[in-house]
Every structure is written in C-alpha cells, then in structure tokens.
N, C-alpha and C. Protein backbone atom coordinates (compact mmCIF):
# COMPACT_ATOMS: atom_id res chain seq x y z
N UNK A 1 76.18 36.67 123.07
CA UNK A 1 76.07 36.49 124.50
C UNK A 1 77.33 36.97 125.19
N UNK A 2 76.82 37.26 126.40
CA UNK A 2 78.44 37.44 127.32
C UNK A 2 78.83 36.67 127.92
N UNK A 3 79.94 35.62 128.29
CA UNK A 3 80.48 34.73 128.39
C UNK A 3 81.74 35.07 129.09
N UNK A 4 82.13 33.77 130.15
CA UNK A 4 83.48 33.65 130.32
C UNK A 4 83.71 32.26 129.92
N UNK A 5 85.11 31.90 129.81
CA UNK A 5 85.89 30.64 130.26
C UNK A 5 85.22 29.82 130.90
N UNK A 6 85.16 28.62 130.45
CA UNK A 6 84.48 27.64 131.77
C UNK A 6 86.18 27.62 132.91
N UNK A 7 85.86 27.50 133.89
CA UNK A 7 86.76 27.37 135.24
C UNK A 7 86.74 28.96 135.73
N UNK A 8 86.96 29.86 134.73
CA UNK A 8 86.82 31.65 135.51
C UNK A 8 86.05 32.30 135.49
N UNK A 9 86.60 33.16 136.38
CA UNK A 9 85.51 34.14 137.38
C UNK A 9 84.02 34.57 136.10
N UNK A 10 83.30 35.09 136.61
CA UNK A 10 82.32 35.95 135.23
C UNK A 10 82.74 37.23 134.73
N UNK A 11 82.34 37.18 134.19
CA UNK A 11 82.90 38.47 132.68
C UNK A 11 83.31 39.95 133.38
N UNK A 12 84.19 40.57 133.41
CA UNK A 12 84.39 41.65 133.85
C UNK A 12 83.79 43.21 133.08
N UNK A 13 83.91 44.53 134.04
CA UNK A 13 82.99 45.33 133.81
C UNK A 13 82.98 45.36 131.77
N UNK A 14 84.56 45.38 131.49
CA UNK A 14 84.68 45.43 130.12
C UNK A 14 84.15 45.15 128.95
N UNK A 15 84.15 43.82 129.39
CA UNK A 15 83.07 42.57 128.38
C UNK A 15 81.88 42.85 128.66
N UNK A 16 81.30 43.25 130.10
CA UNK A 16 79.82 43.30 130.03
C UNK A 16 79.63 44.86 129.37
N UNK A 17 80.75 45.36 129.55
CA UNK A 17 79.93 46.78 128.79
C UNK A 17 79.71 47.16 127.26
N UNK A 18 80.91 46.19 126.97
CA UNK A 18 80.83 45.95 124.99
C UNK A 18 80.00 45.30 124.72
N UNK A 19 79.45 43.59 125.64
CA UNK A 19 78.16 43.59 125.15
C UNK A 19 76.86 44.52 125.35
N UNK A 20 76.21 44.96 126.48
CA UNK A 20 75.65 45.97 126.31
C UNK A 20 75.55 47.07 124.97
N UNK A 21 76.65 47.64 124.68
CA UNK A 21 76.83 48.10 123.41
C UNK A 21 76.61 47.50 122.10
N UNK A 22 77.16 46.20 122.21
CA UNK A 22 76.79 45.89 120.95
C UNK A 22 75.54 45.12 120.99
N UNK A 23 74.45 44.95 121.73
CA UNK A 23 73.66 44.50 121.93
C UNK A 23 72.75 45.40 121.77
N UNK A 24 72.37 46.67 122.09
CA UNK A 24 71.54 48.03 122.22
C UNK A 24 72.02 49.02 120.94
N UNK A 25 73.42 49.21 120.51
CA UNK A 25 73.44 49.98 119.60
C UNK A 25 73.22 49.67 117.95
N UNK A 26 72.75 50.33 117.35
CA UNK A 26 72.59 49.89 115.85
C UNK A 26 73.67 49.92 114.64
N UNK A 27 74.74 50.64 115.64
CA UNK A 27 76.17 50.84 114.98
C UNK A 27 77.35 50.75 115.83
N UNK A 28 77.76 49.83 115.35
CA UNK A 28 79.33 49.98 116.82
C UNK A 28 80.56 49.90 115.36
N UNK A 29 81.11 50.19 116.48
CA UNK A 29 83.26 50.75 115.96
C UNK A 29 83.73 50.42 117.18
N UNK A 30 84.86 49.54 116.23
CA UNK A 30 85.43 49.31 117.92
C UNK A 30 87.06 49.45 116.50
N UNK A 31 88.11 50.09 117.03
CA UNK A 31 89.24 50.80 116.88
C UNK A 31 90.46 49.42 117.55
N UNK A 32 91.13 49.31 116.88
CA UNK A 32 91.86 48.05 117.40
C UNK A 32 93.74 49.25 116.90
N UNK A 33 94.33 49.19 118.41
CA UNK A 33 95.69 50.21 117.75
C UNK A 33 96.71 49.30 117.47
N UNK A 34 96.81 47.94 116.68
CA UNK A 34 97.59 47.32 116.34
C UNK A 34 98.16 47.68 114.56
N UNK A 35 99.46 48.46 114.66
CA UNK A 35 99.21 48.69 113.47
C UNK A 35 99.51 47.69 112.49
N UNK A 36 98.82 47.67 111.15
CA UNK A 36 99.36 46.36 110.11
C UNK A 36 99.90 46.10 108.93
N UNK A 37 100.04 45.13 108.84
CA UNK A 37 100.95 45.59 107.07
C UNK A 37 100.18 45.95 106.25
N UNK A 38 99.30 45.16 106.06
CA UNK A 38 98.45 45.74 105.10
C UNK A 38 97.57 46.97 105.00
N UNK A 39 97.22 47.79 103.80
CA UNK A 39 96.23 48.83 103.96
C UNK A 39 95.30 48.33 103.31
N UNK A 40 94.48 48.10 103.96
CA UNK A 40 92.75 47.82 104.09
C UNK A 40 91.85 48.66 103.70
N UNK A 41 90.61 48.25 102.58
CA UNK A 41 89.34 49.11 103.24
C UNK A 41 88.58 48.30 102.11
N UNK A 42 87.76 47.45 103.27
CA UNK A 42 86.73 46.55 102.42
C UNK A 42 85.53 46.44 103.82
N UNK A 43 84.51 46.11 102.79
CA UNK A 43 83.68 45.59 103.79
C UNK A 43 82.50 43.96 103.15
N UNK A 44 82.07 43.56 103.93
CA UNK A 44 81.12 42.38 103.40
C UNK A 44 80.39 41.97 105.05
N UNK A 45 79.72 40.61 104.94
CA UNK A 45 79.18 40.05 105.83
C UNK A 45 80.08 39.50 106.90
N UNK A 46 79.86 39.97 107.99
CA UNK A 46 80.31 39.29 108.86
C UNK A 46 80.22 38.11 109.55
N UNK A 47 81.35 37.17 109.76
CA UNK A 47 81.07 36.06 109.89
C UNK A 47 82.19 34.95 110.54
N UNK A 48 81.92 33.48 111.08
CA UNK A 48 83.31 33.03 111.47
C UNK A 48 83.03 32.70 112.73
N UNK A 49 84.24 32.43 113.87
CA UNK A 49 84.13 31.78 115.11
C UNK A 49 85.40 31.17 115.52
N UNK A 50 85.41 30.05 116.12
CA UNK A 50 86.83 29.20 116.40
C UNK A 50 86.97 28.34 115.10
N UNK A 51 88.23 29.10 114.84
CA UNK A 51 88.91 28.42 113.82
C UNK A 51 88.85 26.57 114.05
N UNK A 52 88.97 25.99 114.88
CA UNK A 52 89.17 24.67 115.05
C UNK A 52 87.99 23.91 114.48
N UNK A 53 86.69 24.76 115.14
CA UNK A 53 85.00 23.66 114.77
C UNK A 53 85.20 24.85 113.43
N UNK A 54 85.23 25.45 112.69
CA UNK A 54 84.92 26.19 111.24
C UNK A 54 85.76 25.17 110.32
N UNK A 55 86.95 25.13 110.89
CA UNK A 55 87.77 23.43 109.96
C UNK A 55 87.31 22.38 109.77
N UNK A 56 86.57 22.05 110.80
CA UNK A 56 85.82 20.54 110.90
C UNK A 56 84.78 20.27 110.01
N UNK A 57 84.33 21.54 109.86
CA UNK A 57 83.10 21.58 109.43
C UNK A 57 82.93 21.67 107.86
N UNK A 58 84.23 21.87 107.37
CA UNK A 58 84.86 22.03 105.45
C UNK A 58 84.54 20.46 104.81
N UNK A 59 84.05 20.85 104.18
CA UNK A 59 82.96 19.54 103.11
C UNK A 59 82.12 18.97 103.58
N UNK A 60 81.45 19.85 104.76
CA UNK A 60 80.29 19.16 105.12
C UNK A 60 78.60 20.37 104.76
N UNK A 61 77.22 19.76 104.69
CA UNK A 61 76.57 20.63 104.09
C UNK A 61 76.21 21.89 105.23
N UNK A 62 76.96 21.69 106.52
CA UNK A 62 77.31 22.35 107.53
C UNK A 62 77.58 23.81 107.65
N UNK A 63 78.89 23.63 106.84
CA UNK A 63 79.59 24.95 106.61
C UNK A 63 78.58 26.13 105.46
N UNK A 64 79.21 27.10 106.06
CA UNK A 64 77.89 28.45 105.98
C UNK A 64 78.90 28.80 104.17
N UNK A 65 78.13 29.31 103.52
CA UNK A 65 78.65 29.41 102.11
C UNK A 65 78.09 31.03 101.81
N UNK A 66 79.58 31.73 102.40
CA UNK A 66 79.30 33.09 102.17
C UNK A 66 80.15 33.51 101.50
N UNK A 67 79.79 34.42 100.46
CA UNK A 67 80.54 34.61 99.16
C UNK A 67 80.61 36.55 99.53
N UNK A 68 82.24 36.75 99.24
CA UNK A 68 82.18 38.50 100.12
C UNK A 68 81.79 38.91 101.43
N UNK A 69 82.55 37.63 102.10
CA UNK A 69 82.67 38.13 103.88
C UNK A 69 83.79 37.96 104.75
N UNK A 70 83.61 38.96 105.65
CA UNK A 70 84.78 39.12 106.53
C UNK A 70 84.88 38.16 107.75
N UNK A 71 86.04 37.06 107.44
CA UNK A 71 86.18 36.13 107.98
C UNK A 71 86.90 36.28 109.25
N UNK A 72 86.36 36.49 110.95
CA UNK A 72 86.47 36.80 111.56
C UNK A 72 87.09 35.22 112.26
N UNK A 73 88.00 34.67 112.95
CA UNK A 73 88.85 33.83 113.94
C UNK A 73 89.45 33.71 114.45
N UNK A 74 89.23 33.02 115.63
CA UNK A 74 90.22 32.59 116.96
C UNK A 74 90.31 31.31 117.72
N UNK A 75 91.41 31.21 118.41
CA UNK A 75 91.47 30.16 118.75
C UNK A 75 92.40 30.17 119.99
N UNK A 76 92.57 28.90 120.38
CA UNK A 76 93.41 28.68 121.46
C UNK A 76 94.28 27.83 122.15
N UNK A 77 95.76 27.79 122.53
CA UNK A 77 96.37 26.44 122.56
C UNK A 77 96.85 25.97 121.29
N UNK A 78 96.77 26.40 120.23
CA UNK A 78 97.28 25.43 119.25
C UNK A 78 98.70 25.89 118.75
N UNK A 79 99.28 25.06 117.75
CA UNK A 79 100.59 24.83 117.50
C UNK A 79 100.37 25.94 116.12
N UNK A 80 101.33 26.59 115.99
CA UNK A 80 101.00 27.01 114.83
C UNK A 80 101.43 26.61 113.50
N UNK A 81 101.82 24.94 113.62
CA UNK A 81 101.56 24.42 112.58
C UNK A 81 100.57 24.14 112.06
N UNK A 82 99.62 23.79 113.45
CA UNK A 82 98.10 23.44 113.65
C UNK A 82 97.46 24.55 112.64
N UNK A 83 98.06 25.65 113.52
CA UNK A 83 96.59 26.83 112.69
C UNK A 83 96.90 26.80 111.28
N UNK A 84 98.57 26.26 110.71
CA UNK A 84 98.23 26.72 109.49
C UNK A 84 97.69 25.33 108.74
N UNK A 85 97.56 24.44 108.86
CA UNK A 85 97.24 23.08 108.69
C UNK A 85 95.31 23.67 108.36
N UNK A 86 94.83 24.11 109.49
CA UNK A 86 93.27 24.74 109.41
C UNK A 86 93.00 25.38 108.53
N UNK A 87 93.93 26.37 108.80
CA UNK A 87 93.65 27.72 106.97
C UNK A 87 93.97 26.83 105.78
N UNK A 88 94.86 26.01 105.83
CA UNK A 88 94.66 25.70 104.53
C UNK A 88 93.82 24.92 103.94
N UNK A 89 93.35 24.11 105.20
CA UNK A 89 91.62 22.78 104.67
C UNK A 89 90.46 24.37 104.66
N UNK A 90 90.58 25.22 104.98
CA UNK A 90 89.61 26.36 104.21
C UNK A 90 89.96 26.62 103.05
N UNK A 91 91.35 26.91 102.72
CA UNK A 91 91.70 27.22 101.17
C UNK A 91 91.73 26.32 100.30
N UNK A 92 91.94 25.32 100.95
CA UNK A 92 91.75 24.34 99.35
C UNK A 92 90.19 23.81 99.34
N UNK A 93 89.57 24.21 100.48
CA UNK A 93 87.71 23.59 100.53
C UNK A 93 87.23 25.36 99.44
N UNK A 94 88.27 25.99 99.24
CA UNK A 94 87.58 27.07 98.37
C UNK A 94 86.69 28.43 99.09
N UNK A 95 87.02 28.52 100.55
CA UNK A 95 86.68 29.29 101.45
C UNK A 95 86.77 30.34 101.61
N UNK A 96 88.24 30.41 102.25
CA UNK A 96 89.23 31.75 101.68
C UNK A 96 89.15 32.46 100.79
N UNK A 97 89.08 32.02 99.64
CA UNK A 97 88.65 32.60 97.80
C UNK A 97 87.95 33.06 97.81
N UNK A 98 86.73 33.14 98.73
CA UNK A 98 85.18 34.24 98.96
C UNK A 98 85.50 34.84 99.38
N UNK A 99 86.09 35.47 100.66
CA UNK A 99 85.62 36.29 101.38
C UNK A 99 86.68 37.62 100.73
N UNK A 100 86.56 38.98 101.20
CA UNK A 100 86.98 40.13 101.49
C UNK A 100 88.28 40.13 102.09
N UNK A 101 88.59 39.82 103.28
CA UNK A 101 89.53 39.81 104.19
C UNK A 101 88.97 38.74 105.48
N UNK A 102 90.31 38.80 106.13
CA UNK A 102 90.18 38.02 107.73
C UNK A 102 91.23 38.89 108.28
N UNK A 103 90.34 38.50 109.98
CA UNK A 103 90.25 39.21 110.81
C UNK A 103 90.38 38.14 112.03
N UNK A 104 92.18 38.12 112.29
CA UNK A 104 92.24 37.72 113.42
C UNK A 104 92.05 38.33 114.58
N UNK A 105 91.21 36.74 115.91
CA UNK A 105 91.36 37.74 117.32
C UNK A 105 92.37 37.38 117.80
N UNK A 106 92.55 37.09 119.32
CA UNK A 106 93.91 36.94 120.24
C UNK A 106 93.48 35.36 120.21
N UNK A 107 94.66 34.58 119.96
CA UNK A 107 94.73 33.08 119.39
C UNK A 107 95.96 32.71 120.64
N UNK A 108 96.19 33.78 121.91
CA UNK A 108 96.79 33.55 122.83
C UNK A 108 98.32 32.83 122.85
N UNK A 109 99.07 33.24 121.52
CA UNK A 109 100.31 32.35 121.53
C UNK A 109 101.64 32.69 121.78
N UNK A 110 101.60 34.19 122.76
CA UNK A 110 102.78 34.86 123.44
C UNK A 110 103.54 33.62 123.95
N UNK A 111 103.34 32.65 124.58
CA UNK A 111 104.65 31.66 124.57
C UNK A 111 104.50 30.38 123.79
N UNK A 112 103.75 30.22 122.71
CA UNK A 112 103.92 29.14 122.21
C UNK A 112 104.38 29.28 120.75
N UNK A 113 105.73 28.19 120.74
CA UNK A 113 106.04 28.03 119.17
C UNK A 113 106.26 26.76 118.80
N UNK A 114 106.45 26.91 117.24
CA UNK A 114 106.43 25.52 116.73
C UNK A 114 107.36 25.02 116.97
N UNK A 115 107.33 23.79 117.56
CA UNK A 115 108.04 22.78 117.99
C UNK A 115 108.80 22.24 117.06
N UNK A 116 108.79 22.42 115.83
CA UNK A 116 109.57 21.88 115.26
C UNK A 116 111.01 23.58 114.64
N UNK A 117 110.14 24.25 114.63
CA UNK A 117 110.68 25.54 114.33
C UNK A 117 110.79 26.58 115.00
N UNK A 118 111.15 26.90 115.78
CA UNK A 118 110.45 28.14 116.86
C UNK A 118 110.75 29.24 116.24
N UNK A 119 111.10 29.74 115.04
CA UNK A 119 111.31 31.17 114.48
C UNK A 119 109.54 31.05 114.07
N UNK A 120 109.08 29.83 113.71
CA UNK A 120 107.56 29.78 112.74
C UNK A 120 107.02 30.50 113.93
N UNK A 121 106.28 31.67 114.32
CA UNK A 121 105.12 32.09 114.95
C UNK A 121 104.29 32.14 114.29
N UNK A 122 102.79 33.25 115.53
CA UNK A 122 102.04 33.41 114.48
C UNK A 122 102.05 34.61 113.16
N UNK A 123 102.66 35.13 113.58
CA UNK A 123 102.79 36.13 112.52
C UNK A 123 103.11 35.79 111.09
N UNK A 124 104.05 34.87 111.25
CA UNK A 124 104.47 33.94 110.06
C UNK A 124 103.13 33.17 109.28
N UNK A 125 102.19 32.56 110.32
CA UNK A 125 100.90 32.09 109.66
C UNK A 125 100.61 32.72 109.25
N UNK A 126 100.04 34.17 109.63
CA UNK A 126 99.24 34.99 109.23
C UNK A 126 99.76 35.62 107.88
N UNK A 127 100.93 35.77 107.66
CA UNK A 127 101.13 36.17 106.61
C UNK A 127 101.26 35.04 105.58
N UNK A 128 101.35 33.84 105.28
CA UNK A 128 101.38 32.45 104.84
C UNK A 128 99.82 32.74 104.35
N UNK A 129 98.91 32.42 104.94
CA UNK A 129 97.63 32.52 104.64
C UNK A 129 97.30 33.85 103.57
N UNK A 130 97.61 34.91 103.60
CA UNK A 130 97.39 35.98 103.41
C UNK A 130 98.13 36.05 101.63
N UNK A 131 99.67 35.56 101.88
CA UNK A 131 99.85 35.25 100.51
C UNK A 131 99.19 34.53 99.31
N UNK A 132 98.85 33.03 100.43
CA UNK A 132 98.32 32.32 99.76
C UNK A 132 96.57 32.09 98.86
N UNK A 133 96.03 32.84 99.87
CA UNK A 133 94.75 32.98 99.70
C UNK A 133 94.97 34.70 98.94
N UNK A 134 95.74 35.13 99.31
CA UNK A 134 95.73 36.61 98.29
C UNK A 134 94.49 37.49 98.61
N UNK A 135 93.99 37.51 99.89
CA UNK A 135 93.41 38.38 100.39
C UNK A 135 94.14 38.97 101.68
N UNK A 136 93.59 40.34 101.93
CA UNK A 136 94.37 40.94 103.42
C UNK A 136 93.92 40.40 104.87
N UNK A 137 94.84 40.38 105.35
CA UNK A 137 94.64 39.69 106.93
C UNK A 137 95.39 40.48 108.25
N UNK A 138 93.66 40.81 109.50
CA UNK A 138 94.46 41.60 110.06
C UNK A 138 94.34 41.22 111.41
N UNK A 139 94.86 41.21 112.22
CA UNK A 139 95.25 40.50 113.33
C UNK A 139 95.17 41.58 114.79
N UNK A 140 94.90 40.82 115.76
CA UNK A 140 94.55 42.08 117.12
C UNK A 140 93.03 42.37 117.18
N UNK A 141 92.20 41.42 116.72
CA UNK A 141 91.11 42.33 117.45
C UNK A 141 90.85 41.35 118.24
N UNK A 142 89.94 42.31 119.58
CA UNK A 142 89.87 41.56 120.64
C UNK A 142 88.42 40.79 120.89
N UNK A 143 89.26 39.53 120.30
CA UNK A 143 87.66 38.76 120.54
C UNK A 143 88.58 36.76 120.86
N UNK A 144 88.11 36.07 122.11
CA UNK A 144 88.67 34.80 122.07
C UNK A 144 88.62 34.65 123.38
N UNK A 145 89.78 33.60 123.19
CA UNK A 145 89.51 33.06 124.99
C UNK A 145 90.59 34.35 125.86
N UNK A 146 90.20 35.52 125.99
CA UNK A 146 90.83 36.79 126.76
C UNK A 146 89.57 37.04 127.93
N UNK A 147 90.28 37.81 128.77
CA UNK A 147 89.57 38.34 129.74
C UNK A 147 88.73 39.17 129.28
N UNK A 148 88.97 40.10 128.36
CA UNK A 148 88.69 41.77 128.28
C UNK A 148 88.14 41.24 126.57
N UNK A 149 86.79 41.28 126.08
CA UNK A 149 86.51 40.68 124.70
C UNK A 149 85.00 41.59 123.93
N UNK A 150 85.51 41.77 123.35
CA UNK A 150 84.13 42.17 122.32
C UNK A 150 83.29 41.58 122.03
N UNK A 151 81.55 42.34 122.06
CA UNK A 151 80.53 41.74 121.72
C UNK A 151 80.46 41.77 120.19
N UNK A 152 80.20 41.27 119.45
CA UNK A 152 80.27 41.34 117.75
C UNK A 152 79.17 40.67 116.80
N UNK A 153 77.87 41.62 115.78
CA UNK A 153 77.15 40.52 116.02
C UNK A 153 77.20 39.74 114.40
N UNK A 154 77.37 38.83 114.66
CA UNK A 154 77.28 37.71 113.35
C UNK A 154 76.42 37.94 112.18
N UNK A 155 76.53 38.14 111.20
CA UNK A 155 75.78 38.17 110.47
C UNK A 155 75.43 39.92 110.00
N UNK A 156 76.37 40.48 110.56
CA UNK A 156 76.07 41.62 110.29
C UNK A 156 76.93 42.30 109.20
N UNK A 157 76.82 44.34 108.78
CA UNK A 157 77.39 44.07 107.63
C UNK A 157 78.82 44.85 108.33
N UNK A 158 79.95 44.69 107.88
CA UNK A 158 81.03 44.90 108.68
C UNK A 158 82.06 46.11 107.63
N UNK A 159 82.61 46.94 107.96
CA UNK A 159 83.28 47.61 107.25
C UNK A 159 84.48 48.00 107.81
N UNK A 160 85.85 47.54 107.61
CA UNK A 160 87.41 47.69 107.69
C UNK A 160 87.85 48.74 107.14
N UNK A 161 88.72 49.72 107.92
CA UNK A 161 89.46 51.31 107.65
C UNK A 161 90.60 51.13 108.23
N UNK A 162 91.62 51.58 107.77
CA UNK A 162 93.21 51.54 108.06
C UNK A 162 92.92 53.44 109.14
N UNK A 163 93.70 53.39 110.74
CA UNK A 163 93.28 54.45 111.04
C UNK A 163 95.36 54.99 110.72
N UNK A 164 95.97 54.90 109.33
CA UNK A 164 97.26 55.02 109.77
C UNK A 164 98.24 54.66 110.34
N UNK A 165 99.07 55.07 111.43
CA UNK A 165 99.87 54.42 112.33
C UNK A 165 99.00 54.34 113.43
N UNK A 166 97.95 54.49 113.68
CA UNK A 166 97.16 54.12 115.11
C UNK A 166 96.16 52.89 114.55
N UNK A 167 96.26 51.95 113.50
CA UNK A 167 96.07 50.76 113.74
C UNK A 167 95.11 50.90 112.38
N UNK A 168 93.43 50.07 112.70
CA UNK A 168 92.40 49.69 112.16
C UNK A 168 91.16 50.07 112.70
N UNK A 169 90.09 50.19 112.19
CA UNK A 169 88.86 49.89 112.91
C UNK A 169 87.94 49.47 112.17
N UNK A 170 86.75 48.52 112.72
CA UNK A 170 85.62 48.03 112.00
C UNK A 170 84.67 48.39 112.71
N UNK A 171 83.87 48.66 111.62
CA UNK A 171 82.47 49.50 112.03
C UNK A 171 81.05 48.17 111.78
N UNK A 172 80.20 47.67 112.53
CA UNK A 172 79.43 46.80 112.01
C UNK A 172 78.13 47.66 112.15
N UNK A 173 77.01 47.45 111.49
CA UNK A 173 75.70 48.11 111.59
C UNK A 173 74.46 46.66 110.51
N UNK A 174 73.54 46.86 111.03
CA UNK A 174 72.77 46.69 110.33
C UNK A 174 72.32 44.65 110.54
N UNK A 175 72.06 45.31 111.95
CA UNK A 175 71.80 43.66 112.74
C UNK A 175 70.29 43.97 113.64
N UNK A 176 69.79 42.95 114.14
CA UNK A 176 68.39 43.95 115.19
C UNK A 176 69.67 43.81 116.79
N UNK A 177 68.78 44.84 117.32
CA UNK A 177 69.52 45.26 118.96
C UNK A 177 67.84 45.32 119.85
N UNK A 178 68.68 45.04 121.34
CA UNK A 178 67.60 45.48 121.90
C UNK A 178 66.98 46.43 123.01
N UNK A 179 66.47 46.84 123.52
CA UNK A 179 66.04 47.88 124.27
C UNK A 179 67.03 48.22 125.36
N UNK A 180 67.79 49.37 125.06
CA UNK A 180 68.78 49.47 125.99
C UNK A 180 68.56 50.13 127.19
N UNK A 181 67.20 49.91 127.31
CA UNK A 181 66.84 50.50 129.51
C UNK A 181 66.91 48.78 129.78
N UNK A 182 66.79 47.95 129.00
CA UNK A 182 67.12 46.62 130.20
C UNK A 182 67.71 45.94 130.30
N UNK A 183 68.85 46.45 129.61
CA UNK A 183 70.68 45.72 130.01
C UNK A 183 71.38 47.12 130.41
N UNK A 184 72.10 47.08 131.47
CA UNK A 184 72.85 47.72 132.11
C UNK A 184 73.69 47.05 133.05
N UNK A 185 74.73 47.22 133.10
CA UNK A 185 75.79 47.17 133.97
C UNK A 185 75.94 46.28 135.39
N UNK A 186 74.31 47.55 136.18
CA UNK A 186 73.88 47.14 137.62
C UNK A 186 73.21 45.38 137.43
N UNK A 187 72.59 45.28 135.61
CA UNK A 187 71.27 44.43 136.09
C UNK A 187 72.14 43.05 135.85
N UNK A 188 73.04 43.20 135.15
CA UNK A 188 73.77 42.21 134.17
C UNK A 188 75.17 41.43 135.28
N UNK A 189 75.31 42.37 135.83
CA UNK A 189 77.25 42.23 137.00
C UNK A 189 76.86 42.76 137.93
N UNK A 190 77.31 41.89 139.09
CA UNK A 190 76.94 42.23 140.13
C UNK A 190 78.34 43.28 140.57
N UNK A 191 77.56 43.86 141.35
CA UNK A 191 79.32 44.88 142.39
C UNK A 191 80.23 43.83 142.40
N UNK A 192 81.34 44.06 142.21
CA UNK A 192 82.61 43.57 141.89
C UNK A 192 83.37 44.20 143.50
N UNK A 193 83.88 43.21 144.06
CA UNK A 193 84.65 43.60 145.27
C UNK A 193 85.61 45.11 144.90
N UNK A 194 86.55 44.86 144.03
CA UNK A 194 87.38 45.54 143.48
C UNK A 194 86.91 46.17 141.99
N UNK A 195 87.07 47.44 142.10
CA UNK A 195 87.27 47.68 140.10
C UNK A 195 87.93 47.13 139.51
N UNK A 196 87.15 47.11 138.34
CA UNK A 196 87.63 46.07 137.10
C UNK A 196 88.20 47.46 136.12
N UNK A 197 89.48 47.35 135.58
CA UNK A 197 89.62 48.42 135.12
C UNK A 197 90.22 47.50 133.65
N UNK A 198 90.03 47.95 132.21
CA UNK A 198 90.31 47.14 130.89
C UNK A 198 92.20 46.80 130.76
N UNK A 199 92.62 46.02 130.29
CA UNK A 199 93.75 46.07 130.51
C UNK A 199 94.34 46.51 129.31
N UNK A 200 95.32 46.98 129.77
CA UNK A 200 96.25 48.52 129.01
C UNK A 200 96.37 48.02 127.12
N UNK A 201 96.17 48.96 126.06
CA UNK A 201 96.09 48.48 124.67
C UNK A 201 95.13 47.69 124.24
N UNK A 202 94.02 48.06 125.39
CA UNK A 202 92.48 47.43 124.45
C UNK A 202 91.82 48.44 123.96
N UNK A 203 91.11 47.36 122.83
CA UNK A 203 90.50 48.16 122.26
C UNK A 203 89.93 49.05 122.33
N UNK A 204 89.24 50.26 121.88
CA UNK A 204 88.66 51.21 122.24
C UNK A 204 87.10 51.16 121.52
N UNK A 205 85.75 51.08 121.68
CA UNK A 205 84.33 51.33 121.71
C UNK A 205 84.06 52.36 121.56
N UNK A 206 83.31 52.66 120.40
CA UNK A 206 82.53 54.06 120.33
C UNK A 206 81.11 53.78 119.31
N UNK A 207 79.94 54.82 119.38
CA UNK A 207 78.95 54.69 118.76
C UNK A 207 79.28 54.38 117.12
C-alpha cells in the first residue's frame, strides 16, 4: 500500500510513483548509491517489516519461518542499544541463521546515540549483527518512516548486486501486479499546490 505517517501530509509524487511501479510492474530494481562494506550477491525470499513487532513476535507460532530470505528492516526512534537488544532475540530465536542477508531501511538515527555511549551508532549495530550472525548486511535502502519510500512487494523473490563504488541494487520479480491503466499518478494524488520533487541521494527506479 501507499502510506504516510499518521499526523503528515499524504504521500508525495515519489512514493506514489514507486508504488505505482511496483504495483503494475512484474520486475522492479530500485539502485540504492550507498556504498558498502560488504560485496554481495545473493538472492532468496523476500521478507520482514518493523524490526520492533518482528521481535515481539520471536517464540511465538506467529513468526513467519523462512529458511533463505532476505531480511528486509526498519524502524524508528530507537536507542541503538534497543536495535541491538532486537537483532539479537532474532539470533538467538535462530532467525538470522536462515536467511541470505539483511537489508536495512532508514531507521532515522542522524541525531540519536546511545546514551550510554555515543561513539555506539548505528553503523556499529549493523556491523555487530553482521559479525555475529555471519551473514552480509546492507544498509540505505529507502523504505520506513521517510518522506520519499519504496513500494516493495513481500513475499517476493529478491536478488542483491554490488553496483561497485556506486552502491547496490535489488531486483525483485515474481509477485502478481495489477493493471497499470488504473493506477496513475492523476487517479491516486491529487495536484499538489507545489512540485514535489525526490529529495537529493534517493534512490533511483527502473524496470
């Protein structure tokens, strides 16, 4: 679905046009230019959500039991003692140990650090997790509580490529879509007083 924030405005041209895309096309790539440590190239099921309810949900008959998938999460506001406190009730519930890789989105923590440490960011989690669970972890794609966010569809099959020093991209295919004469732009967003133009180092969309 396309979605905003509860309290803000509705989804701008951006978001409504990636969903559109990923809603109508049978193959999307979306190119993320964050480059990463790791070199990547795996693919599996796609899968995942807010890290916070995917934690909650570890030892219960709840949680989805996918063995070789790309563990896609985000979140928001939290401490990043918090987030790593989460990854690890996945790794020791035996979670982590399945999948392929993870795939962080924007977890929004440009000014927040740990209070007890402020060198701990997130970057530090991310690589903590990554040791520990001994799979690759890649961070920057745009999906969470952001203005400007990708449509992405669940359950689909997902494939990770290192593009070099211009970052990553994942290619998903092989989900149903639907008739793309009756989502468009006009039918979906209304005229916008002002253009909505994507903000600078997003991602890039292609077939």
């Amino acid at each position: 679905m396309a979605y905003s924030d509860f309290g803000k405005p509705a989804p701008g041209a951006f978001t409504m046009d990636a969903f559109i895309k990923g809603a109508t096309q049978n193959r999307l790539t979306v190119d993320v230019p964050y480059i990463q440590r790791a070199d990547v190239e795996t693919e599996g099921i796609l899968w995942g959500g807010n890290l916070s309810v995917l934690a909650s949900l570890a030892g219960t008959p709840y949680m989805p039991d996918i063995d070789g998938g790309i563990l896609f999460l985000e979140d928001v506001g939290e401490q990043p003692y918090r987030i790593e406190r989460m990854l690890n009730t996945l790794y020791l519930s035996g979670i982590l140990k399945k999948q392929r890789a993870i795939v962080f989105g924007n977890f929004r923590m440009e000014k927040i650090r740990d209070v007890y440490d402020p060198s701990y960011d997130f970057s530090a989690v991310a690589n903590h997790v990554s040791r520990t669970a001994k799979i690759p972890v890649l961070t920057g794609f745009p999906f969470g509580h952001i203005a400007d966010k990708i449509t992405f569809p669940l359950g689909a099959h997902a494939r990770i490529r290192m593009n070099g020093n211009s970052g990553y991209s994942v290619a998903f295919e092989g989900y149903p879509t639907l008739d793309a004469s009756a989502l468009t732009l006009d039918t979906l967003l209304p005229p916008p007083d002002l253009p909505i133009f994507p903000e600078s180092g997003v991602a890039d969309i292609s077939e």
